[in-house]
C-alpha atoms as a PDB file:
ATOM      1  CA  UNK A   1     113.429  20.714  62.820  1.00  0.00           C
ATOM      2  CA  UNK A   2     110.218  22.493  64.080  1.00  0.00           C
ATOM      3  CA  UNK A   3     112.873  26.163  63.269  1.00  0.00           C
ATOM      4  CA  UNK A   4     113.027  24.726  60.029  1.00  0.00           C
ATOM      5  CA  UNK A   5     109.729  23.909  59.179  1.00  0.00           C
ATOM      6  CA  UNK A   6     108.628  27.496  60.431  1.00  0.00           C
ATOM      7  CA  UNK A   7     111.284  29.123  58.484  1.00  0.00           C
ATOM      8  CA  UNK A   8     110.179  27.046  55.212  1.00  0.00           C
ATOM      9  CA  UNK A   9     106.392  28.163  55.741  1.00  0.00           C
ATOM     10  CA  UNK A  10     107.510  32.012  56.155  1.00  0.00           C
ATOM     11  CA  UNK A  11     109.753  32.106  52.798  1.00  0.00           C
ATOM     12  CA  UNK A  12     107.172  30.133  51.401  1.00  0.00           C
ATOM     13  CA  UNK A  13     103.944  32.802  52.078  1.00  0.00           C
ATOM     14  CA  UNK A  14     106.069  36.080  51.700  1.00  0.00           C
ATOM     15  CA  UNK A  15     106.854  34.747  47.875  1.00  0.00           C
ATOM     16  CA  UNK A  16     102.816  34.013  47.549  1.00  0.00           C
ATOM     17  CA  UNK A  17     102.214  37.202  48.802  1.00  0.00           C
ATOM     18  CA  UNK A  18     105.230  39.213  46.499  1.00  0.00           C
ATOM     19  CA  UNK A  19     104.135  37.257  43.921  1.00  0.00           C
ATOM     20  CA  UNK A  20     100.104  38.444  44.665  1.00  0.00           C
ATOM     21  CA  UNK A  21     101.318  42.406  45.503  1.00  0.00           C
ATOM     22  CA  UNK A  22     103.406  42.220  41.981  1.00  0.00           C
ATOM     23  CA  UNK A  23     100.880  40.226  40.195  1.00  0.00           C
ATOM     24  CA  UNK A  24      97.454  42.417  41.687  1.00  0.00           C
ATOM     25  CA  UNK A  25      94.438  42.116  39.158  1.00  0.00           C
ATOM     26  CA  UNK A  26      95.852  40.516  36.028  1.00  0.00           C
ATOM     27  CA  UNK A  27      95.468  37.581  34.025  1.00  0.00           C
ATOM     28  CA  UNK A  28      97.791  34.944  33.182  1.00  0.00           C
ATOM     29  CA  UNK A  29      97.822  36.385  29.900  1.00  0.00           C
ATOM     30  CA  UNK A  30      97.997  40.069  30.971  1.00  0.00           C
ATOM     31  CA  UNK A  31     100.946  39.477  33.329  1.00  0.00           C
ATOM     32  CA  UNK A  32     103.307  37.915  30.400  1.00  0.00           C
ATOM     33  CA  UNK A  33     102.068  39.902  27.200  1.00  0.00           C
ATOM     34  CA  UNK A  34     103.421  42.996  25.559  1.00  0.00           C
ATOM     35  CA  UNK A  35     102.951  46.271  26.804  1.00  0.00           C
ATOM     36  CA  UNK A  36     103.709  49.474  25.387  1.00  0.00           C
ATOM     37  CA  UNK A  37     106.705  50.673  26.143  1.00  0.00           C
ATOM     38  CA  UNK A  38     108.401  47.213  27.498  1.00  0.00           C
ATOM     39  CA  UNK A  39     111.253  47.772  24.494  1.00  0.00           C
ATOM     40  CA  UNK A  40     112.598  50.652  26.456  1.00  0.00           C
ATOM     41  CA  UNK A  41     113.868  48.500  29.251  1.00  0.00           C
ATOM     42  CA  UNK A  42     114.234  44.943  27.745  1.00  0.00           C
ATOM     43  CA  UNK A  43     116.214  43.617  30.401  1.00  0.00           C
ATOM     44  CA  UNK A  44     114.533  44.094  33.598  1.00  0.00           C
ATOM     45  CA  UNK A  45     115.126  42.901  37.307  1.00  0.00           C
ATOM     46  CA  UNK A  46     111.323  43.897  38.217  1.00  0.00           C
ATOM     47  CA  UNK A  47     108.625  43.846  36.753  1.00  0.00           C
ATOM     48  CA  UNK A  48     105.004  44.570  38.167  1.00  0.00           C
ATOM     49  CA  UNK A  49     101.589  44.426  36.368  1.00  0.00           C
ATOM     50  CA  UNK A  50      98.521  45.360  37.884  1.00  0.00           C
ATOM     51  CA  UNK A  51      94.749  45.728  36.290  1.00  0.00           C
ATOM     52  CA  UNK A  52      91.799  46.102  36.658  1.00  0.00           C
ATOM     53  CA  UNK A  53      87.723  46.374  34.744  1.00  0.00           C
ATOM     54  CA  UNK A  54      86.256  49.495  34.536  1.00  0.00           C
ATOM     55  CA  UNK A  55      82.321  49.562  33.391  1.00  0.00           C
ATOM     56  CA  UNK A  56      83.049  53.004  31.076  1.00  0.00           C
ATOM     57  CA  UNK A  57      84.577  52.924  27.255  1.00  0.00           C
ATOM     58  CA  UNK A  58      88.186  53.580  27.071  1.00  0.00           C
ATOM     59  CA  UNK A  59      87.435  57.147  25.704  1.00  0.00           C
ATOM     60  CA  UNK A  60      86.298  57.683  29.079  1.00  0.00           C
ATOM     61  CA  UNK A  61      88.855  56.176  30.930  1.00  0.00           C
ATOM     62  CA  UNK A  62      91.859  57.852  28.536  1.00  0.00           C
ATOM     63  CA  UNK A  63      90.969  61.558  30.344  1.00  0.00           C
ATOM     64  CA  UNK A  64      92.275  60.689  34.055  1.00  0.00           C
ATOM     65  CA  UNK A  65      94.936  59.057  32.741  1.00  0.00           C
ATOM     66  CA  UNK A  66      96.373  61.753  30.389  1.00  0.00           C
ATOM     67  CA  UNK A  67      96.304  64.237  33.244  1.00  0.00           C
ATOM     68  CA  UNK A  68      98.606  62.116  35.218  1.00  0.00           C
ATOM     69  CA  UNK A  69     101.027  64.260  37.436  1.00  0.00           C
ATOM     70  CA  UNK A  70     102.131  66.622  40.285  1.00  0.00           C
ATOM     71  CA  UNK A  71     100.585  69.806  39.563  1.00  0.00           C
ATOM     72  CA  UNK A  72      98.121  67.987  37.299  1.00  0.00           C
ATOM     73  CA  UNK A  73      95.574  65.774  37.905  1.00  0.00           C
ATOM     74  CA  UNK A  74      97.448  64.056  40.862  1.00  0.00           C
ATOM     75  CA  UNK A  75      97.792  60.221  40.725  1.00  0.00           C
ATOM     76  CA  UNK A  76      94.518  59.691  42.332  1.00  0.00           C
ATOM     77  CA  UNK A  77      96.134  57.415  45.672  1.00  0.00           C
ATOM     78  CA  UNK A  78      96.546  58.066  48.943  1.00  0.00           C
ATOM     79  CA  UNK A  79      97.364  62.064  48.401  1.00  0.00           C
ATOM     80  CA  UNK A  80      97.501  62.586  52.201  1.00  0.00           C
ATOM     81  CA  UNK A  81     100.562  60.298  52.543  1.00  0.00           C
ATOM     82  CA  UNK A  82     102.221  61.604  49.580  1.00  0.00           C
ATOM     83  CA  UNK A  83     102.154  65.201  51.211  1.00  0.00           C
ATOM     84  CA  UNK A  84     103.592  63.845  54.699  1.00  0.00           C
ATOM     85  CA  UNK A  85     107.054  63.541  52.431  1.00  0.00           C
ATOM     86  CA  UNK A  86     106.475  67.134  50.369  1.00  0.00           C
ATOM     87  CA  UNK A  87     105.135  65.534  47.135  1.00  0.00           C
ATOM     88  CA  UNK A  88     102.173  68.479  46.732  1.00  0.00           C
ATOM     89  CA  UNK A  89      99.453  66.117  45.503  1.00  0.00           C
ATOM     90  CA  UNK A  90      96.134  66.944  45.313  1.00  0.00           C
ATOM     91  CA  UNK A  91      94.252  64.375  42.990  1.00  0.00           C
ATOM     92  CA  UNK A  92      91.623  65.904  40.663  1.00  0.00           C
ATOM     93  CA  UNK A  93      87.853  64.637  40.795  1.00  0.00           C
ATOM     94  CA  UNK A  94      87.096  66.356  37.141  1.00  0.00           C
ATOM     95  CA  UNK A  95      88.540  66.444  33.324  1.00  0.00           C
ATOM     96  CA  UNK A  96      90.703  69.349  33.041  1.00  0.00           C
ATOM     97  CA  UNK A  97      90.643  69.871  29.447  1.00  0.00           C
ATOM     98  CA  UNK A  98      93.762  71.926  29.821  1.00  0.00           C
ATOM     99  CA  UNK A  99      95.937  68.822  30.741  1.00  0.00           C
ATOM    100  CA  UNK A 100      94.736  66.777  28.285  1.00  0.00           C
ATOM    101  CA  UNK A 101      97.401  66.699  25.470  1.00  0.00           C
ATOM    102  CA  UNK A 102     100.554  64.988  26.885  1.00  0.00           C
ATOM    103  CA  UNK A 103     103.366  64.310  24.112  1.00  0.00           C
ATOM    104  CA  UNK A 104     106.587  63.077  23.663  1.00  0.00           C
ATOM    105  CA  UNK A 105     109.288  64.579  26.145  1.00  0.00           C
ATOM    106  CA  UNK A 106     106.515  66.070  28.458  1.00  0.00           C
ATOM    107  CA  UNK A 107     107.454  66.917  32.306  1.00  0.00           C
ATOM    108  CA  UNK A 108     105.266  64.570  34.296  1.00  0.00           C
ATOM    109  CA  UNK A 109     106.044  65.153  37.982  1.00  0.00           C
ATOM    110  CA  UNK A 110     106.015  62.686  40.967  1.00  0.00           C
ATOM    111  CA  UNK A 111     106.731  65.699  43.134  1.00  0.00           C
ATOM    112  CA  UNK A 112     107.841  69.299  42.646  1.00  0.00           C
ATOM    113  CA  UNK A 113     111.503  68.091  42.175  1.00  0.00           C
ATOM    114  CA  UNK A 114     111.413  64.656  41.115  1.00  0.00           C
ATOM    115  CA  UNK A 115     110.181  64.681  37.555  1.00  0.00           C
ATOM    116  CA  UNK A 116     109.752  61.674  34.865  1.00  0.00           C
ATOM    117  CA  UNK A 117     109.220  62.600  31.308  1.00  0.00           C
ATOM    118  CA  UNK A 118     106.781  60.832  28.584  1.00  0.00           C
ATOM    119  CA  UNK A 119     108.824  58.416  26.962  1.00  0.00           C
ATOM    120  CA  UNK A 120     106.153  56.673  24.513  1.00  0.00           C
ATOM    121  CA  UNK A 121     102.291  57.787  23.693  1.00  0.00           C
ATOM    122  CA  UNK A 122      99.246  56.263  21.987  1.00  0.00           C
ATOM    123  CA  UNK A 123      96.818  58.894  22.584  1.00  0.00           C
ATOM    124  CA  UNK A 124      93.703  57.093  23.938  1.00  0.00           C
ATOM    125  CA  UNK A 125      95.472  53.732  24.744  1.00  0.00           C
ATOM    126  CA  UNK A 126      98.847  54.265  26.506  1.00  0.00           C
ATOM    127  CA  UNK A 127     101.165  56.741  28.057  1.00  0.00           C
ATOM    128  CA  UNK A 128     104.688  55.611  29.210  1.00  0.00           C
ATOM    129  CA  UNK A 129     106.490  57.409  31.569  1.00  0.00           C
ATOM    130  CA  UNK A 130     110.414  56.508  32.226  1.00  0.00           C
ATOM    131  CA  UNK A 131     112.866  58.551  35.073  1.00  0.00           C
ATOM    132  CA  UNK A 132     114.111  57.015  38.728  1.00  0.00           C
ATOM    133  CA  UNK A 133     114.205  59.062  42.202  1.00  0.00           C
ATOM    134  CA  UNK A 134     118.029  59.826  42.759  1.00  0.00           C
ATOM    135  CA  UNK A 135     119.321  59.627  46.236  1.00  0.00           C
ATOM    136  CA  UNK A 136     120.081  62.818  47.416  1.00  0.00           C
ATOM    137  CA  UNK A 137     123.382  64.383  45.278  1.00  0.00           C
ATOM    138  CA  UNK A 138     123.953  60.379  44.277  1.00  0.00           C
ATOM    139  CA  UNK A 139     122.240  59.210  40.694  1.00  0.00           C
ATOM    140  CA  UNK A 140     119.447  56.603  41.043  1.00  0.00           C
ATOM    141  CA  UNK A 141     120.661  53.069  40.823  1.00  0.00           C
ATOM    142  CA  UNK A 142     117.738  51.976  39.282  1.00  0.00           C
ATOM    143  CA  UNK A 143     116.208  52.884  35.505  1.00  0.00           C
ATOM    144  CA  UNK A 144     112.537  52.499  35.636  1.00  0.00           C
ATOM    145  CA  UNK A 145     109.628  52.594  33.289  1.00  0.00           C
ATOM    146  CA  UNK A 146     105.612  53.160  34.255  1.00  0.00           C
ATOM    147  CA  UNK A 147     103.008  52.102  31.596  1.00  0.00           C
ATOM    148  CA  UNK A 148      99.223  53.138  32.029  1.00  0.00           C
ATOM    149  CA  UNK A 149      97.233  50.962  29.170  1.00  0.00           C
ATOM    150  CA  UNK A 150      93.990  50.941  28.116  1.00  0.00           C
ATOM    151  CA  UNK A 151      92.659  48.484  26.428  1.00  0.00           C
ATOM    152  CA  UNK A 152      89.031  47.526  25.008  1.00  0.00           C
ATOM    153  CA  UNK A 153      87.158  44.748  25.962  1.00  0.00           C
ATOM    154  CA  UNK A 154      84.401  42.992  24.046  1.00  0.00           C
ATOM    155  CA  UNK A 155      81.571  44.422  25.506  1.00  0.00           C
ATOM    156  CA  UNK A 156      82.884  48.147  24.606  1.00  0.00           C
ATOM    157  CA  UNK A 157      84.384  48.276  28.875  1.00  0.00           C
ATOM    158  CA  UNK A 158      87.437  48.463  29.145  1.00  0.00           C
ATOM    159  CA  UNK A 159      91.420  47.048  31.129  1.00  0.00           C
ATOM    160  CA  UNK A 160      93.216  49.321  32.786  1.00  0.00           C
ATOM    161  CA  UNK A 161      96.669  47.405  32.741  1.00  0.00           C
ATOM    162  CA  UNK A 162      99.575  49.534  34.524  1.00  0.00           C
ATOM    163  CA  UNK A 163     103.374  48.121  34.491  1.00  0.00           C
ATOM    164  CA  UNK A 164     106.316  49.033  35.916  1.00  0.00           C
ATOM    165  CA  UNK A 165     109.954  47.927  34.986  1.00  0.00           C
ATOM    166  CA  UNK A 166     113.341  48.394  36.363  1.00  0.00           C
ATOM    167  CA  UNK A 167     116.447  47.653  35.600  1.00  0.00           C
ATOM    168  CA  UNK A 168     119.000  47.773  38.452  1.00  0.00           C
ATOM    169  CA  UNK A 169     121.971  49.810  37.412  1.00  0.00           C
ATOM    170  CA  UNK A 170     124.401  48.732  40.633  1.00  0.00           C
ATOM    171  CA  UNK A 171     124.512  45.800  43.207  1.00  0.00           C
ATOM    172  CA  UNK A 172     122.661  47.698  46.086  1.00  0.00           C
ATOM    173  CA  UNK A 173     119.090  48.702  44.007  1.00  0.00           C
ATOM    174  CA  UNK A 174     117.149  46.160  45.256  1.00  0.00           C
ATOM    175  CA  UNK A 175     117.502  46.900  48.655  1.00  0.00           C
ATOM    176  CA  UNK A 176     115.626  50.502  47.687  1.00  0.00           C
ATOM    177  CA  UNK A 177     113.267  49.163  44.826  1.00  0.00           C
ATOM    178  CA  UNK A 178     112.311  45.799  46.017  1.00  0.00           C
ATOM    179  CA  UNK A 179     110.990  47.071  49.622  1.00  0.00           C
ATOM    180  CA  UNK A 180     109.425  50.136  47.821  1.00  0.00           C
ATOM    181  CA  UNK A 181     107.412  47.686  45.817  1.00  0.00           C
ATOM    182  CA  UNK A 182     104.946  46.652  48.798  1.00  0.00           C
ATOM    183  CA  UNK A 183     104.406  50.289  49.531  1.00  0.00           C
ATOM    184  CA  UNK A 184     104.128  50.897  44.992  1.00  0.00           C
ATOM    185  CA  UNK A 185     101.316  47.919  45.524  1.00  0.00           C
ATOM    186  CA  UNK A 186      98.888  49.743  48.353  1.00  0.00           C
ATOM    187  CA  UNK A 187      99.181  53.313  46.167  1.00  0.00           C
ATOM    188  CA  UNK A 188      99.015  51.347  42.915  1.00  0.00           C
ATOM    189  CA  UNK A 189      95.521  49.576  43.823  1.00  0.00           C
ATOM    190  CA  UNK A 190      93.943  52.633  45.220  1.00  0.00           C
ATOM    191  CA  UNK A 191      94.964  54.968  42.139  1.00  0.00           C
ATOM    192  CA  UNK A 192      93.145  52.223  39.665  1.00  0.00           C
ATOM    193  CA  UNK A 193      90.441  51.841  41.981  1.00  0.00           C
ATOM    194  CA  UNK A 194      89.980  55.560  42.168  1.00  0.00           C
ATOM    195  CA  UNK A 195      90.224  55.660  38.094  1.00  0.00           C
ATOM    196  CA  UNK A 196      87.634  53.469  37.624  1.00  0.00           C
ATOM    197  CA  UNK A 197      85.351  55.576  40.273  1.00  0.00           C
ATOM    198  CA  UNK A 198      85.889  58.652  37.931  1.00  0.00           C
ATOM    199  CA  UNK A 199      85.100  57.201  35.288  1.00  0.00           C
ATOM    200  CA  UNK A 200      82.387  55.191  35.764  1.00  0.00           C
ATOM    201  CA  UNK A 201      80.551  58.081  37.814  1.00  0.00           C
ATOM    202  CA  UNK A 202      81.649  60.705  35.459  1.00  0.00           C
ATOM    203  CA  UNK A 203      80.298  64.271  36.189  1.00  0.00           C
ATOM    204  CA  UNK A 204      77.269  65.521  35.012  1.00  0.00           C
ATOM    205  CA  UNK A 205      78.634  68.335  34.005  1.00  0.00           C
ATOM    206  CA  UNK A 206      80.463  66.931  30.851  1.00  0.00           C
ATOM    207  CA  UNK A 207      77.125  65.504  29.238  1.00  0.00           C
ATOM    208  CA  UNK A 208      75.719  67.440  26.490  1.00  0.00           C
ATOM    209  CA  UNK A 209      72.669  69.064  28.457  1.00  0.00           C
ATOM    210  CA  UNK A 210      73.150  72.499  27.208  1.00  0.00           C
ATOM    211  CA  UNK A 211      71.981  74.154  24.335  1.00  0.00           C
ATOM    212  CA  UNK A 212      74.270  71.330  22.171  1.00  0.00           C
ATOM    213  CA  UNK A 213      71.565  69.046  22.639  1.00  0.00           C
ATOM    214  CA  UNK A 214      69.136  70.656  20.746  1.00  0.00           C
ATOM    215  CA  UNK A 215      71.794  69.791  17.402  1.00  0.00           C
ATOM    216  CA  UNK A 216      71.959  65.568  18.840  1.00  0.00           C
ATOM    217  CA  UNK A 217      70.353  63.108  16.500  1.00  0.00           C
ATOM    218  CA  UNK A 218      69.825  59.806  17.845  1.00  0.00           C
ATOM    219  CA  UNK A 219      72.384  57.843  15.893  1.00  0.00           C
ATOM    220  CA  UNK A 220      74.794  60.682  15.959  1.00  0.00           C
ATOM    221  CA  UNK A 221      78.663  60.165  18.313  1.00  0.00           C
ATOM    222  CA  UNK A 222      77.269  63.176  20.828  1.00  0.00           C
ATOM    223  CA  UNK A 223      74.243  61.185  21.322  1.00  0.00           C
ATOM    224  CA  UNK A 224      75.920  57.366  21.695  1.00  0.00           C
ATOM    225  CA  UNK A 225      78.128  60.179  23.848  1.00  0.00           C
ATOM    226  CA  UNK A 226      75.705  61.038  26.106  1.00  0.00           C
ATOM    227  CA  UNK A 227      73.759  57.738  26.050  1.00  0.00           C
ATOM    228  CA  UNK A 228      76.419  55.854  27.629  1.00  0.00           C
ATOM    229  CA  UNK A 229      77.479  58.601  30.303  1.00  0.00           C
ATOM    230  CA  UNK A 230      73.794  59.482  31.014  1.00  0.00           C
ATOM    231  CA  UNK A 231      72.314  59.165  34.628  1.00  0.00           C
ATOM    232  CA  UNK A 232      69.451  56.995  35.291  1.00  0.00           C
ATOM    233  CA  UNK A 233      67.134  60.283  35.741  1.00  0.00           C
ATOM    234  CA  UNK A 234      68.584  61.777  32.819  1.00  0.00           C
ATOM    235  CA  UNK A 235      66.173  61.256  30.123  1.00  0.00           C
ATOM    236  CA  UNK A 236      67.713  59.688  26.801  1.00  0.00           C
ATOM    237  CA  UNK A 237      68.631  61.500  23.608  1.00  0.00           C
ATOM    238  CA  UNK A 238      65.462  60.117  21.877  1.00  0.00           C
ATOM    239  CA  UNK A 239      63.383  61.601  24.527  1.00  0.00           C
ATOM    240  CA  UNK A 240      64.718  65.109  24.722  1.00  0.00           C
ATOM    241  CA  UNK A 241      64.647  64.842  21.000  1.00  0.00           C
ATOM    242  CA  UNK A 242      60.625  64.245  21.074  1.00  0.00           C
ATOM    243  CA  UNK A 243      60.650  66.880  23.845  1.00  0.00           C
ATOM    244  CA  UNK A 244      61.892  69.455  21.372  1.00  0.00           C
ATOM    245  CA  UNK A 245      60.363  68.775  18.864  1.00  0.00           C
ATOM    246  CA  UNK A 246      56.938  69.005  20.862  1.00  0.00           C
ATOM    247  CA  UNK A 247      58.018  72.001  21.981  1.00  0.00           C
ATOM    248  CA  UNK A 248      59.141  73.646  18.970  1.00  0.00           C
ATOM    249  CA  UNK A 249      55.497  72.451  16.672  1.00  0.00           C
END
């Protein structure tokens, strides 16, 4: 009886703690909506959704996710463990404007020879990437789907909602995709946490404080730009507009 009991209370907190690991972040409401790219895979045997709130407008949260990739901006996680298994990773911690414009059918690399290709795009709101990782010369048995969605809150913040979905394609997938999932979890949470770092502490360096402010009026984008990604010992726009003009009188 006692073998019993014990074996009850360990099924019982490994499916709170699956059902915490699949379910990290969301809302009731997050976890069951739509998400871009769901029609792709309809029929799923998997499906995780994790969020999370990051103090910066989605215009400023869009950049890290766009340059999303091996040989790109990395996937912000645990880069160090990637490498022990010869992914190449080496997260960026700056916009590079140069990987900015994913589209349709673009390469986006987990490693140097596993790639996954942009299956759907909202520029500014969503990118959905869809590919598997084959097993050695044998196809993967798995089809799989990985949404990155922003979405705007009511104070101007934003959610960072990320999905994935898979669809089991033979009897033994879940016995790669389901133990994977713990391990997806602990990279997943430290990529979104990392996200909302950038973006949230974005550089100096991409604030208009060169010669372009001397064109900012206060009610102008560039200046509700600058006035929401400005340091505390920044002055604001208004100020270095009263500057100048002092100056220039």
């Amino acid at each position: 009886m006692r073998n019993v009991m014990m074996a009850s209370s360990a099924v019982f907190l490994a499916t709170l703690i699956r059902r915490r690991y699949l379910r990290w972040g969301v809302t009731a409401a997050e976890q069951w909506s739509y998400l871009p790219g769901d029609t792709l895979l309809p029929d799923t045997n998997l499906m995780a959704t994790r969020a999370i709130s990051i103090h910066a407008a989605p215009e400023d949260v869009w950049p890290w996710i766009a340059q999303l990739g091996q040989g790109r901006g990395g996937f912000y996680s645990y880069d160090f463990l990637e490498n022990l298994i010869g992914c190449d990773i080496h997260s960026a911690d700056r916009v590079h404007p140069e990987w900015q414009h994913p589209a349709v059918g673009t390469e986006i690399k987990l490693a140097p020879q596993l790639p996954l290709s942009v299956a759907a795009l909202e520029p500014g709101t969503a990118l959905v990437l869809r590919g598997a990782v084959p097993m050695g010369s044998t196809a993967p048995p798995y089809d799989f789907t990985w949404a990155f969605v922003i979405r705007r809150a009511p104070d101007g913040t934003s959610r960072l909602v990320v999905r994935e979905r898979y669809l089991y394609k033979n009897r033994w997938a879940p016995l790669i995709v389901q133990p994977a999932e713990l391990l997806s979890c602990l990279m997943s949470v430290r990529m979104l946490r990392t996200i909302k770092k950038r973006a949230e502490q974005a550089p100096g360096d991409s604030l208009p404080l060169t010669a372009n402010v001397l064109t900012l009026h206060p009610n102008s984008p560039a200046a509700q730009h600058f006035e929401r990604r400005r340091p505390r010992n920044v002055p604001s726009a208004n100020t270095i507009d009263q500057q100048i003009k002092e100056v220039l009188r």
